[in-house]
PDB file of N, CA and C in Angstrom:
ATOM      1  N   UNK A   1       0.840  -1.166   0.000  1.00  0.00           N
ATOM      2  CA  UNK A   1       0.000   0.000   0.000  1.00  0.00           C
ATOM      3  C   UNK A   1       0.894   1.240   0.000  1.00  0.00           C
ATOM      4  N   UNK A   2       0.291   2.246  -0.768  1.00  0.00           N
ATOM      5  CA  UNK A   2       1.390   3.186  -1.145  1.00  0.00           C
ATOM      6  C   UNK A   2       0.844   4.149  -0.033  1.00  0.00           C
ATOM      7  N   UNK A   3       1.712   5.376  -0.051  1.00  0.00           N
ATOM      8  CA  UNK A   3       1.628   6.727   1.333  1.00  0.00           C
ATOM      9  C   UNK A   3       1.754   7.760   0.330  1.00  0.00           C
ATOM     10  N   UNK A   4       0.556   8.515   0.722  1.00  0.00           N
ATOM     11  CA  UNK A   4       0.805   9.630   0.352  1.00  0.00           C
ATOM     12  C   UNK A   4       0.996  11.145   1.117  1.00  0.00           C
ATOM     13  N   UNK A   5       1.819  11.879   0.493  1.00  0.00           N
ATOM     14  CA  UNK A   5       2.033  12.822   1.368  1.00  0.00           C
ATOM     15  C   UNK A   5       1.456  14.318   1.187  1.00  0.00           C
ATOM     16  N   UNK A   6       1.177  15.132   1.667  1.00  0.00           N
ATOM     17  CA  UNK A   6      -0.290  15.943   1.618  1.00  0.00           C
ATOM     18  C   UNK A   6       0.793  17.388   2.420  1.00  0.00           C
ATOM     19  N   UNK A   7       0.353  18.167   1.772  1.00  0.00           N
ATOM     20  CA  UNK A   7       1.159  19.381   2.508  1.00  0.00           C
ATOM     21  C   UNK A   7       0.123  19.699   3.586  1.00  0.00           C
ATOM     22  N   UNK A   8       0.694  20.211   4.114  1.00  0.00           N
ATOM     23  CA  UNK A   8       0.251  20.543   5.686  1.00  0.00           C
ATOM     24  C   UNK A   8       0.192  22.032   6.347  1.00  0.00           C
ATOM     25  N   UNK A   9      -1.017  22.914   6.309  1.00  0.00           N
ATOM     26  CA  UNK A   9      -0.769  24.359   6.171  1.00  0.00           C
ATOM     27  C   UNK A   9      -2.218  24.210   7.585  1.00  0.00           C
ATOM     28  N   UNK A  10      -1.580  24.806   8.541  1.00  0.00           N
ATOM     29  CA  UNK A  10      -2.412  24.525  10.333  1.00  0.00           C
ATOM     30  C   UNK A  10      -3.512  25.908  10.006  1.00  0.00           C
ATOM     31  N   UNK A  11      -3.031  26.859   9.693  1.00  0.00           N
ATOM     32  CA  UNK A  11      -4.095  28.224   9.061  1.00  0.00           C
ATOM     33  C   UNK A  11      -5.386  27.563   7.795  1.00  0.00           C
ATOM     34  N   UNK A  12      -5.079  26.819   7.143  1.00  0.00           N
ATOM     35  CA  UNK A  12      -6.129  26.327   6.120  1.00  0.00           C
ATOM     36  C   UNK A  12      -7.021  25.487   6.826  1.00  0.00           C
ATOM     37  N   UNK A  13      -6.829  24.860   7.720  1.00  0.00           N
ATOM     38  CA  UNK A  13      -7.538  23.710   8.846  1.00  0.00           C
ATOM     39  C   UNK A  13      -8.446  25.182   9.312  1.00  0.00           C
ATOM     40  N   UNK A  14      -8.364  26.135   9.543  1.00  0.00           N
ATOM     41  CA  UNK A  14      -8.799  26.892  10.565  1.00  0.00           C
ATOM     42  C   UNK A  14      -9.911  28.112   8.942  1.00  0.00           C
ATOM     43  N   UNK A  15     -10.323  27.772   8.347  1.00  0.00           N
ATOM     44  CA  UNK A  15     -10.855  28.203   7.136  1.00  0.00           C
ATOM     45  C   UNK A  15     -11.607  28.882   7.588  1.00  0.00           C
ATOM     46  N   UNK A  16     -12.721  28.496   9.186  1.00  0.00           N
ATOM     47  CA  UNK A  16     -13.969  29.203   8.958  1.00  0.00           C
ATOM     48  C   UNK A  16     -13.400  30.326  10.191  1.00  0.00           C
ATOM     49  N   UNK A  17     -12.253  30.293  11.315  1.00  0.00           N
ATOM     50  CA  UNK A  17     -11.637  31.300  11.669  1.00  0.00           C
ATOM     51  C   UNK A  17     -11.151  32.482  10.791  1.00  0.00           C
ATOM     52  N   UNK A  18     -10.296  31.947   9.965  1.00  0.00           N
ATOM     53  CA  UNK A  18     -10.013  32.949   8.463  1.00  0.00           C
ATOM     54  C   UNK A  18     -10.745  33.706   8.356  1.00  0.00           C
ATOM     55  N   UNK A  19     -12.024  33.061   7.774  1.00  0.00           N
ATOM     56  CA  UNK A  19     -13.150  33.838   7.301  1.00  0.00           C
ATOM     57  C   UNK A  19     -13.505  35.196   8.076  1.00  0.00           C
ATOM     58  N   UNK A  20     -14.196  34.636   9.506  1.00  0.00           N
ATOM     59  CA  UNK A  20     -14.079  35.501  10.456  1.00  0.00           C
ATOM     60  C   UNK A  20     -13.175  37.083  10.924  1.00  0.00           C
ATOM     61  N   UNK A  21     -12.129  36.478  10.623  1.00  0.00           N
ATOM     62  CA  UNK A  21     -10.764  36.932  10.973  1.00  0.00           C
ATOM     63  C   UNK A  21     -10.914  38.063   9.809  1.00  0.00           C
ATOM     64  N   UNK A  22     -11.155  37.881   8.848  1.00  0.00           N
ATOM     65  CA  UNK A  22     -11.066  38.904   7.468  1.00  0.00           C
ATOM     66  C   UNK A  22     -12.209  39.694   7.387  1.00  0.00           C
ATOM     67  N   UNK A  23     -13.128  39.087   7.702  1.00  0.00           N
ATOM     68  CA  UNK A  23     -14.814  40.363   8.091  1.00  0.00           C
ATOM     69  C   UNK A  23     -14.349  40.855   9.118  1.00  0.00           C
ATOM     70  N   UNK A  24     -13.822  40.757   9.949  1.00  0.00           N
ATOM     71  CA  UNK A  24     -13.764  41.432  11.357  1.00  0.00           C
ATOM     72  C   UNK A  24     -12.798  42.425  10.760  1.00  0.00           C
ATOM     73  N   UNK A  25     -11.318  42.229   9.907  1.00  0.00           N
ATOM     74  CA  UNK A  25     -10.635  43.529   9.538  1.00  0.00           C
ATOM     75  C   UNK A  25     -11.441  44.249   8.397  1.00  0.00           C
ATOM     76  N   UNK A  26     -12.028  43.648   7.523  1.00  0.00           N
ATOM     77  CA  UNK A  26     -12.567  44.523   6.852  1.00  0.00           C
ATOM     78  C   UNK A  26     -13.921  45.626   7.147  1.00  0.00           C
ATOM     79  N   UNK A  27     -14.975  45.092   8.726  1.00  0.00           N
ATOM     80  CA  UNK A  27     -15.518  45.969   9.266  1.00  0.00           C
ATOM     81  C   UNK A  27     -15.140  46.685  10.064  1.00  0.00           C
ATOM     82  N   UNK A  28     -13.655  46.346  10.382  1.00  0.00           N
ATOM     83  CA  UNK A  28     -13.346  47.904  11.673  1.00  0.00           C
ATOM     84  C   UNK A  28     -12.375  48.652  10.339  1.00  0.00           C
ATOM     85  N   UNK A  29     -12.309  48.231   9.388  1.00  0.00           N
ATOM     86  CA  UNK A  29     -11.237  49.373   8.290  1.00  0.00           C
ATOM     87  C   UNK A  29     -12.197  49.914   7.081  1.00  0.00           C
ATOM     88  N   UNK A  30     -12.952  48.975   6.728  1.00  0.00           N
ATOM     89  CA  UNK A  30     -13.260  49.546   5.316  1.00  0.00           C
ATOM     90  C   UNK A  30     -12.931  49.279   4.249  1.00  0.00           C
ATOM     91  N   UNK A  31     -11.728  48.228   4.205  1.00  0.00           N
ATOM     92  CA  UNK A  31     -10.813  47.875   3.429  1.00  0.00           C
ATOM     93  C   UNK A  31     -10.657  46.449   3.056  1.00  0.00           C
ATOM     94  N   UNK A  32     -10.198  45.936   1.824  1.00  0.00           N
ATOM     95  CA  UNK A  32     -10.509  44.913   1.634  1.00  0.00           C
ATOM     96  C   UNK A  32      -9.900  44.000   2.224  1.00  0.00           C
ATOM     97  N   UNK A  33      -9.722  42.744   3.016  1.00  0.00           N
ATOM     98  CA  UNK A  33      -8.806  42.091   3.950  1.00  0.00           C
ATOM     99  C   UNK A  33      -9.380  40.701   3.269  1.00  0.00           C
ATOM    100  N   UNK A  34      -7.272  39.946   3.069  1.00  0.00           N
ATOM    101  CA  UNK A  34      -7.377  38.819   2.340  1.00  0.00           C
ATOM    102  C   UNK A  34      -6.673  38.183   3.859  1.00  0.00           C
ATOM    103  N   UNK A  35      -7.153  37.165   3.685  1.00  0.00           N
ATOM    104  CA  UNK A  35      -5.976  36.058   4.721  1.00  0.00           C
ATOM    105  C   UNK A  35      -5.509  34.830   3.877  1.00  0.00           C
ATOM    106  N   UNK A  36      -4.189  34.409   4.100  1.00  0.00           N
ATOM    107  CA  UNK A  36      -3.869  33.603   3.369  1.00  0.00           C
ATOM    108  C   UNK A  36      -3.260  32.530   4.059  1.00  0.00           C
ATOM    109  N   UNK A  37      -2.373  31.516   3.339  1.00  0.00           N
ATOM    110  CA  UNK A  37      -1.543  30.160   3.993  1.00  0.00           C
ATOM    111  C   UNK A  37      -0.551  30.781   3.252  1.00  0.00           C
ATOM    112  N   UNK A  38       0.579  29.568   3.607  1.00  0.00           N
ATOM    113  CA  UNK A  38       2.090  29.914   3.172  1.00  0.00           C
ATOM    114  C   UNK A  38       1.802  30.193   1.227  1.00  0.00           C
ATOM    115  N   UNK A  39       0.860  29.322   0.776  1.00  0.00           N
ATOM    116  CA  UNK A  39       0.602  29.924  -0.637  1.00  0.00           C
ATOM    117  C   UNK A  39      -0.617  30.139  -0.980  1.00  0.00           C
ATOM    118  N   UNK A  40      -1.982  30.077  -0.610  1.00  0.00           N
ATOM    119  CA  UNK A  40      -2.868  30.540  -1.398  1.00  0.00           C
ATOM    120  C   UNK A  40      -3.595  30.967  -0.752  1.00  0.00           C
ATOM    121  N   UNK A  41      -4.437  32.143  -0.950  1.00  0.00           N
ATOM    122  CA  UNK A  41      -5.673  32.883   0.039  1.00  0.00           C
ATOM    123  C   UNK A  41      -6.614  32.031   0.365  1.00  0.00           C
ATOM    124  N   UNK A  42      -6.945  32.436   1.143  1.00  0.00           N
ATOM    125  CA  UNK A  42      -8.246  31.250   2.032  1.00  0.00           C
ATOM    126  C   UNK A  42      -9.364  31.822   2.690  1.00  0.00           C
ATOM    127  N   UNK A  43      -9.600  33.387   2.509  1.00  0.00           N
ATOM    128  CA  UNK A  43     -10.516  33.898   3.238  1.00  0.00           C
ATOM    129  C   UNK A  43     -10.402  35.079   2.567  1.00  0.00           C
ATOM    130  N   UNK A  44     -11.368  35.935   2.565  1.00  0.00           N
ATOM    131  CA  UNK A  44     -11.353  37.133   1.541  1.00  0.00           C
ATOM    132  C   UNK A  44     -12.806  37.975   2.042  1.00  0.00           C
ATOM    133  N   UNK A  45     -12.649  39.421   2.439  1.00  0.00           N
ATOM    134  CA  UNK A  45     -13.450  39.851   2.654  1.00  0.00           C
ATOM    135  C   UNK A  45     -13.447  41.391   2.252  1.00  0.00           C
ATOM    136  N   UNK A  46     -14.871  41.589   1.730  1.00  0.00           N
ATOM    137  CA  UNK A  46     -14.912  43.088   1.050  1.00  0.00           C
ATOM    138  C   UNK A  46     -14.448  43.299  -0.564  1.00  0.00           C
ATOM    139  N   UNK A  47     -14.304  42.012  -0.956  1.00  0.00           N
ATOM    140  CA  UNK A  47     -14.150  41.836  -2.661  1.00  0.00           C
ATOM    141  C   UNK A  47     -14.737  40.641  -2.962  1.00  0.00           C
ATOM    142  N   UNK A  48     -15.032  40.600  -4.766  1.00  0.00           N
ATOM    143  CA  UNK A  48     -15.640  39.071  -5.204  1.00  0.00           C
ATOM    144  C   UNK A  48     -14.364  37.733  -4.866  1.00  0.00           C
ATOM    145  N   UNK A  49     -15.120  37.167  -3.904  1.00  0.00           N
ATOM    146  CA  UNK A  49     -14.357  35.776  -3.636  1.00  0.00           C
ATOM    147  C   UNK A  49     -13.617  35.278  -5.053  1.00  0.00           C
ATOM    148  N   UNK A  50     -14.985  35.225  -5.713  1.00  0.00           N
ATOM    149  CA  UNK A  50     -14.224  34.083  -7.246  1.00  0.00           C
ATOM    150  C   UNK A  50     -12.371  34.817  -7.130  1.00  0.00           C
ATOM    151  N   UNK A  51     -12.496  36.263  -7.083  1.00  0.00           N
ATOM    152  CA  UNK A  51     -11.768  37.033  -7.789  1.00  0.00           C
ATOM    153  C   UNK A  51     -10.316  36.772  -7.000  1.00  0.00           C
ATOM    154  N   UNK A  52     -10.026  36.515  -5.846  1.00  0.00           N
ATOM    155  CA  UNK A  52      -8.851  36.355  -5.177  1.00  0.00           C
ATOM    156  C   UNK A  52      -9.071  35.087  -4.185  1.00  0.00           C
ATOM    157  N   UNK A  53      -9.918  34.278  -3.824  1.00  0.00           N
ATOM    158  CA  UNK A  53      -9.869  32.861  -3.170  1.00  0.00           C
ATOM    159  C   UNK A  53      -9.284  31.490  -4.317  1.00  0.00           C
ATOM    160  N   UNK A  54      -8.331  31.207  -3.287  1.00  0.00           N
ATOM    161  CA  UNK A  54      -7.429  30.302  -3.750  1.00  0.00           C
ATOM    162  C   UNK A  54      -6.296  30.755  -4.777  1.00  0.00           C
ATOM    163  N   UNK A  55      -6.263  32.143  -4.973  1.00  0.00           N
ATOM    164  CA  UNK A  55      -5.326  32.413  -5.700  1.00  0.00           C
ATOM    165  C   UNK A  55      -3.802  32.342  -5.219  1.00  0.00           C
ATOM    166  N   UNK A  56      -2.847  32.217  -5.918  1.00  0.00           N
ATOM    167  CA  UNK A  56      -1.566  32.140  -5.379  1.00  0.00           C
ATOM    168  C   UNK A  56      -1.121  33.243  -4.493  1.00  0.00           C
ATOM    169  N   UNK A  57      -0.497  33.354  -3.551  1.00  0.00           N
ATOM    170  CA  UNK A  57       0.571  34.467  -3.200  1.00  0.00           C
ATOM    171  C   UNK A  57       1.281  35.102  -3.646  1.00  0.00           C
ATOM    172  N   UNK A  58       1.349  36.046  -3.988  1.00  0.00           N
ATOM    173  CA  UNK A  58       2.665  37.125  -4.419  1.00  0.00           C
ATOM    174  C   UNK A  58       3.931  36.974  -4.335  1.00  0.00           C
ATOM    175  N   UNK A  59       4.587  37.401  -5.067  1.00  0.00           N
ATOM    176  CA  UNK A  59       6.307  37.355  -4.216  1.00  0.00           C
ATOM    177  C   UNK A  59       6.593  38.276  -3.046  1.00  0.00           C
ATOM    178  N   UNK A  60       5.594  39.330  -3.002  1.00  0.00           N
ATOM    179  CA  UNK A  60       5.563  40.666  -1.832  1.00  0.00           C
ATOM    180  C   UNK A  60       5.058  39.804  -0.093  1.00  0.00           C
ATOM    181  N   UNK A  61       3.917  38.955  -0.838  1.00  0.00           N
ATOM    182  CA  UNK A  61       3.739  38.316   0.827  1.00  0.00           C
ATOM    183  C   UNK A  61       4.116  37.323   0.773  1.00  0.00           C
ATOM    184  N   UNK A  62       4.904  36.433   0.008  1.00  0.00           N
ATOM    185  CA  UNK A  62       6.411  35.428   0.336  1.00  0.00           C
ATOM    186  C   UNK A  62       7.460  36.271   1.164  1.00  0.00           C
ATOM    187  N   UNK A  63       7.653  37.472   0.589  1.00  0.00           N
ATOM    188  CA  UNK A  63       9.155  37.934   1.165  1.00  0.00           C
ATOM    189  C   UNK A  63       8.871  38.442   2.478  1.00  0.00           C
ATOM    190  N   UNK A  64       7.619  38.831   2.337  1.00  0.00           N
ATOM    191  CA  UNK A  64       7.211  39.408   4.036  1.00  0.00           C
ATOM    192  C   UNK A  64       6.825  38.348   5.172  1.00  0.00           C
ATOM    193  N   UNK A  65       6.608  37.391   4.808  1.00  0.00           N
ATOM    194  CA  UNK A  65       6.440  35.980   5.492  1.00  0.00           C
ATOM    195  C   UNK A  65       7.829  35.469   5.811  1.00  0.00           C
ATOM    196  N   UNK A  66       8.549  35.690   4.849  1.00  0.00           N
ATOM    197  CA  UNK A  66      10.088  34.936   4.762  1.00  0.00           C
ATOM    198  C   UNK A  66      10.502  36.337   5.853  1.00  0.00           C
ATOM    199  N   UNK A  67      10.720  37.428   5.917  1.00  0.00           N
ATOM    200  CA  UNK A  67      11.632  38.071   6.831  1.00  0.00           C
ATOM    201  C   UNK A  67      10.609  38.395   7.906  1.00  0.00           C
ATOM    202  N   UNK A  68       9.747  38.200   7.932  1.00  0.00           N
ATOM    203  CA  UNK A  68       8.875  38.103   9.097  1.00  0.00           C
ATOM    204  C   UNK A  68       8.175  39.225   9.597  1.00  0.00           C
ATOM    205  N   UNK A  69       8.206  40.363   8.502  1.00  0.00           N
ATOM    206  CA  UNK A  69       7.907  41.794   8.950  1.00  0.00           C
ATOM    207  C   UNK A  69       6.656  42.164   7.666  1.00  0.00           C
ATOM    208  N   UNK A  70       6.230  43.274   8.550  1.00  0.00           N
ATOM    209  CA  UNK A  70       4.929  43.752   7.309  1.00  0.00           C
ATOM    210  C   UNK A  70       5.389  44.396   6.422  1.00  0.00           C
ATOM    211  N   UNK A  71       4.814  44.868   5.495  1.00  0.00           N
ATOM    212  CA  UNK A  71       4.955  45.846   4.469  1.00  0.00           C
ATOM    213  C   UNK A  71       4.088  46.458   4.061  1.00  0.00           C
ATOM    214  N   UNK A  72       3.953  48.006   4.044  1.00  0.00           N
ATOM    215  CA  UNK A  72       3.537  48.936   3.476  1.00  0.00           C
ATOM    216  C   UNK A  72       3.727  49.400   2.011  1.00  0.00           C
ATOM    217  N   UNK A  73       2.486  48.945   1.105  1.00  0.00           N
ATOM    218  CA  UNK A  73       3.052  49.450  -0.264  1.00  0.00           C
ATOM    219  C   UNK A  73       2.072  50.029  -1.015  1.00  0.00           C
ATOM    220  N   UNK A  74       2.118  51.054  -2.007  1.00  0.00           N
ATOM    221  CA  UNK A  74       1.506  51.784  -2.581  1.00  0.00           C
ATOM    222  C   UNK A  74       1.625  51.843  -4.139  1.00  0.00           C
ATOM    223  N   UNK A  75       0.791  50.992  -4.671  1.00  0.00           N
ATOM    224  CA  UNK A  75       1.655  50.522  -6.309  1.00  0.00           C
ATOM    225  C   UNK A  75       0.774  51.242  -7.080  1.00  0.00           C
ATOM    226  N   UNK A  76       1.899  51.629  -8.443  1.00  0.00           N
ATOM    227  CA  UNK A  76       0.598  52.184  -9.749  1.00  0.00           C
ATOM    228  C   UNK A  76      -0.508  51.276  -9.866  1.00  0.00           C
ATOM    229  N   UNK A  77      -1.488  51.785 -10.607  1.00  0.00           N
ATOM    230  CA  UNK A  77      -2.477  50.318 -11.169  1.00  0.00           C
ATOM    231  C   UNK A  77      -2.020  50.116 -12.323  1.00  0.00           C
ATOM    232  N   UNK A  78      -2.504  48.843 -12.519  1.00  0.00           N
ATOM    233  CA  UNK A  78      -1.635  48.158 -13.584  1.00  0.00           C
ATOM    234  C   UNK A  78      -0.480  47.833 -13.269  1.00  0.00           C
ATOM    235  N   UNK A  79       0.328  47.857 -11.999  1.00  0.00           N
ATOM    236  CA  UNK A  79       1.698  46.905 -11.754  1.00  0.00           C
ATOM    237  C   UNK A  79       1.467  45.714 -11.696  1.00  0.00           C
ATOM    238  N   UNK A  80       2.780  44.787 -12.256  1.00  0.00           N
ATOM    239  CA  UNK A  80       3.195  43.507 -12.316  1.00  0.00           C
ATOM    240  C   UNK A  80       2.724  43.166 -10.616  1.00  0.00           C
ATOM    241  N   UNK A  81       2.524  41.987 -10.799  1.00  0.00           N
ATOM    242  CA  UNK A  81       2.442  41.005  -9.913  1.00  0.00           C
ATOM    243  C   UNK A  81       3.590  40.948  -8.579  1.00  0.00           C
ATOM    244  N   UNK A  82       4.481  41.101  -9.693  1.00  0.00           N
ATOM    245  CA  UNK A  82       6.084  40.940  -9.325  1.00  0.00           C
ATOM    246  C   UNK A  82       5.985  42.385  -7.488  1.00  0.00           C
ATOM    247  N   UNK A  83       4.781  43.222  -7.635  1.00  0.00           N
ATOM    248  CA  UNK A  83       4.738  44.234  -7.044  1.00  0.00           C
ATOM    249  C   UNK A  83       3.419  43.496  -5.740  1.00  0.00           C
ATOM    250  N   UNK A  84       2.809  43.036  -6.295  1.00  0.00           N
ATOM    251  CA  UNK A  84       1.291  42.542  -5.588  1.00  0.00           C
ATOM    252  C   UNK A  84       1.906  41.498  -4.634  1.00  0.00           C
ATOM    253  N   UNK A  85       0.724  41.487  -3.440  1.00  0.00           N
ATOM    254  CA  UNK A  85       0.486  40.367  -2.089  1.00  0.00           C
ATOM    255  C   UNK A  85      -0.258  39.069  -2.992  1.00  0.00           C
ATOM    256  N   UNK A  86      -0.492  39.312  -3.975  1.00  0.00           N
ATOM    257  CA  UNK A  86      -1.700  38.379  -4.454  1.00  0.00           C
ATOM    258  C   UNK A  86      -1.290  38.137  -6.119  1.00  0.00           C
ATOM    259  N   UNK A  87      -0.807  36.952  -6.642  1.00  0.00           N
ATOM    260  CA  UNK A  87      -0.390  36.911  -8.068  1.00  0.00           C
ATOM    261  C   UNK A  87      -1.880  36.477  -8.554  1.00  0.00           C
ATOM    262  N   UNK A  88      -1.937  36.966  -9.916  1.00  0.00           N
ATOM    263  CA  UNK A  88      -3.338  36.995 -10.768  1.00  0.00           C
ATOM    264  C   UNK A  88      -2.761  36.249 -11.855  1.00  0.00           C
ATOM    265  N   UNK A  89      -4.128  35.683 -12.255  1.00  0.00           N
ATOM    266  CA  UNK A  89      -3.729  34.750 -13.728  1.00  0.00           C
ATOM    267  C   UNK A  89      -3.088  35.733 -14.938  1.00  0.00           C
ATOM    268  N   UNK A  90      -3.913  36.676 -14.585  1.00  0.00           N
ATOM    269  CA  UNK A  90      -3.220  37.534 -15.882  1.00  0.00           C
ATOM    270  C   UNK A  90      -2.067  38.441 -16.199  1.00  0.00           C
ATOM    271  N   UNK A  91      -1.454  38.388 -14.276  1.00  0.00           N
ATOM    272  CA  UNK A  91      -0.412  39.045 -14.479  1.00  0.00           C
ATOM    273  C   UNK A  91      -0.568  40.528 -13.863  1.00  0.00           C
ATOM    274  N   UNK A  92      -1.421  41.223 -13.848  1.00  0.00           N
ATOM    275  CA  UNK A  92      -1.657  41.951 -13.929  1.00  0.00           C
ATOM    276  C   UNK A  92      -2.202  42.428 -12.365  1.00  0.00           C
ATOM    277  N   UNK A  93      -1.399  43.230 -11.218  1.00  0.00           N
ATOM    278  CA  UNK A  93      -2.191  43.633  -9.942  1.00  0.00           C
ATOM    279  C   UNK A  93      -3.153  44.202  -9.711  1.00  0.00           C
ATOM    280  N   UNK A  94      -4.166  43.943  -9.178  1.00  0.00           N
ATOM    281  CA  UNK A  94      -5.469  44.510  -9.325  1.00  0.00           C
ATOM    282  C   UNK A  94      -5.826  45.440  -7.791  1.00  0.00           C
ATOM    283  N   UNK A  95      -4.326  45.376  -6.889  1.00  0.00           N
ATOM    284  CA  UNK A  95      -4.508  45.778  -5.615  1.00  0.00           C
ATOM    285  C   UNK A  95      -3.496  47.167  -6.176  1.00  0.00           C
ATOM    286  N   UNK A  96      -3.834  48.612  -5.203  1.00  0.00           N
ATOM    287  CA  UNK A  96      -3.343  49.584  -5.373  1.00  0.00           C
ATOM    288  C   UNK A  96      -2.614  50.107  -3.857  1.00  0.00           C
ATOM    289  N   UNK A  97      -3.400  50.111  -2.650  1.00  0.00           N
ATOM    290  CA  UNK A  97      -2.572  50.088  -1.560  1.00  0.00           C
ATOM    291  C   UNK A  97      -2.391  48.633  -0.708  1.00  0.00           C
ATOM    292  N   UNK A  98      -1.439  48.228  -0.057  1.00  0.00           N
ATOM    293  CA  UNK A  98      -1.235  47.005   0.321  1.00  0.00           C
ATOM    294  C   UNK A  98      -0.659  47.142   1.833  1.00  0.00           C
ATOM    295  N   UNK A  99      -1.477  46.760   2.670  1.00  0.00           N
ATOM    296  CA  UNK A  99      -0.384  46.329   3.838  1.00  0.00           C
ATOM    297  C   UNK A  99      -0.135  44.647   4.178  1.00  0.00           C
ATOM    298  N   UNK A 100       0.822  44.279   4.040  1.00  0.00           N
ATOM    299  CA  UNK A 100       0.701  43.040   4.042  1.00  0.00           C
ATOM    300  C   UNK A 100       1.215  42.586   5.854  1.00  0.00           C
ATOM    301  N   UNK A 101       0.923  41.575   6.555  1.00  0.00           N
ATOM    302  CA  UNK A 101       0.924  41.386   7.800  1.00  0.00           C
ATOM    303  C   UNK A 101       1.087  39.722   7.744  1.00  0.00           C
ATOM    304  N   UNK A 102       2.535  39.272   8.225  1.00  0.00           N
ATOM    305  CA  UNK A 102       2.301  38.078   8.608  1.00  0.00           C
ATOM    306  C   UNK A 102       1.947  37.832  10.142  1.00  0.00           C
ATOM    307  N   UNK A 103       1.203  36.504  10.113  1.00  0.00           N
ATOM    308  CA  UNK A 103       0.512  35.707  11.082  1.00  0.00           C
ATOM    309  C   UNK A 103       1.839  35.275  11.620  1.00  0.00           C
ATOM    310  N   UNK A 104       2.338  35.191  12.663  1.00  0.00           N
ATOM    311  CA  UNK A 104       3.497  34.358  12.875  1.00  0.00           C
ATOM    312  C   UNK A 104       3.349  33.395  14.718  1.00  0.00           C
ATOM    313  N   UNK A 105       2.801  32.350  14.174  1.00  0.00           N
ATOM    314  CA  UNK A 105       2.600  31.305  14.996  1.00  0.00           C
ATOM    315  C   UNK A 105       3.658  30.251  15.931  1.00  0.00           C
ATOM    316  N   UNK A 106       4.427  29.948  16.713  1.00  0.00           N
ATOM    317  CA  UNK A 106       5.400  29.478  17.016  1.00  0.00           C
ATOM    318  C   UNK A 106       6.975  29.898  16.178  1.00  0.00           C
ATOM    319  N   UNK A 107       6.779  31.016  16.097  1.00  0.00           N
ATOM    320  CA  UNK A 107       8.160  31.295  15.185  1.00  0.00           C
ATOM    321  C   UNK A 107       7.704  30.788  14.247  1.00  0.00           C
ATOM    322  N   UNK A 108       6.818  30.557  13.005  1.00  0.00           N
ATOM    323  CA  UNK A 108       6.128  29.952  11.718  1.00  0.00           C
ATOM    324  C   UNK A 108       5.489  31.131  11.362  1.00  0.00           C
ATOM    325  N   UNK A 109       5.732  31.846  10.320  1.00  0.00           N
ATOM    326  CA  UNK A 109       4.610  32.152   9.422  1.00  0.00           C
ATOM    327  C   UNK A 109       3.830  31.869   8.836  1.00  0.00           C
TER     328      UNK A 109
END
């Protein structure tokens, strides 16, 4: 019998917290609030779900996960991805101000 091995992300187990977690920032701000796992959003509030659930991560909230600090960013519209918390199929960032915030759980982002 064969084993298979299954990635393991403890924030995706916790989906309907997420959820929560992202209405609650988006009603005390106003603003659209994504929550994500080490790669793909999982909770999305104050925009069309289709439009950013399950989408990949950015290289902006990789690198801010990887050094463990937030980031404040303010991009043209129409910047590359290469600029966005959130990579799009088309390439194309559809976010204009960004604060990105890692979760950091036992020393884990």
């Amino acid at each position: 019998m064969g084993r298979f091995l299954k990635k393991y992300s403890p924030i995706g187990e916790l989906g309907e917290f997420a959820k929560e977690y992202a209405d609650s920032l988006y009603e005390s701000t106003g603003h659209i609030a994504i929550i994500t796992d080490r790669d793909t959003v999982i909770a999305v509030s104050g925009a069309p779900k289709k439009e950013f659930l399950n989408q990949p991560v950015g290289n902006l909230a990789e690198q801010s996960m990887e050094d463990r600090r937030g980031i404040v960013l303010n991009a043209e519209p129409g910047s590359t991805c290469a600029s966005c918390a959130i990579a799009h199929p088309d390439g194309e960032c559809r976010l204009t101000a960004q604060v990105i915030a890692p979760i950091i759980a036992d020393g884990h982002p």
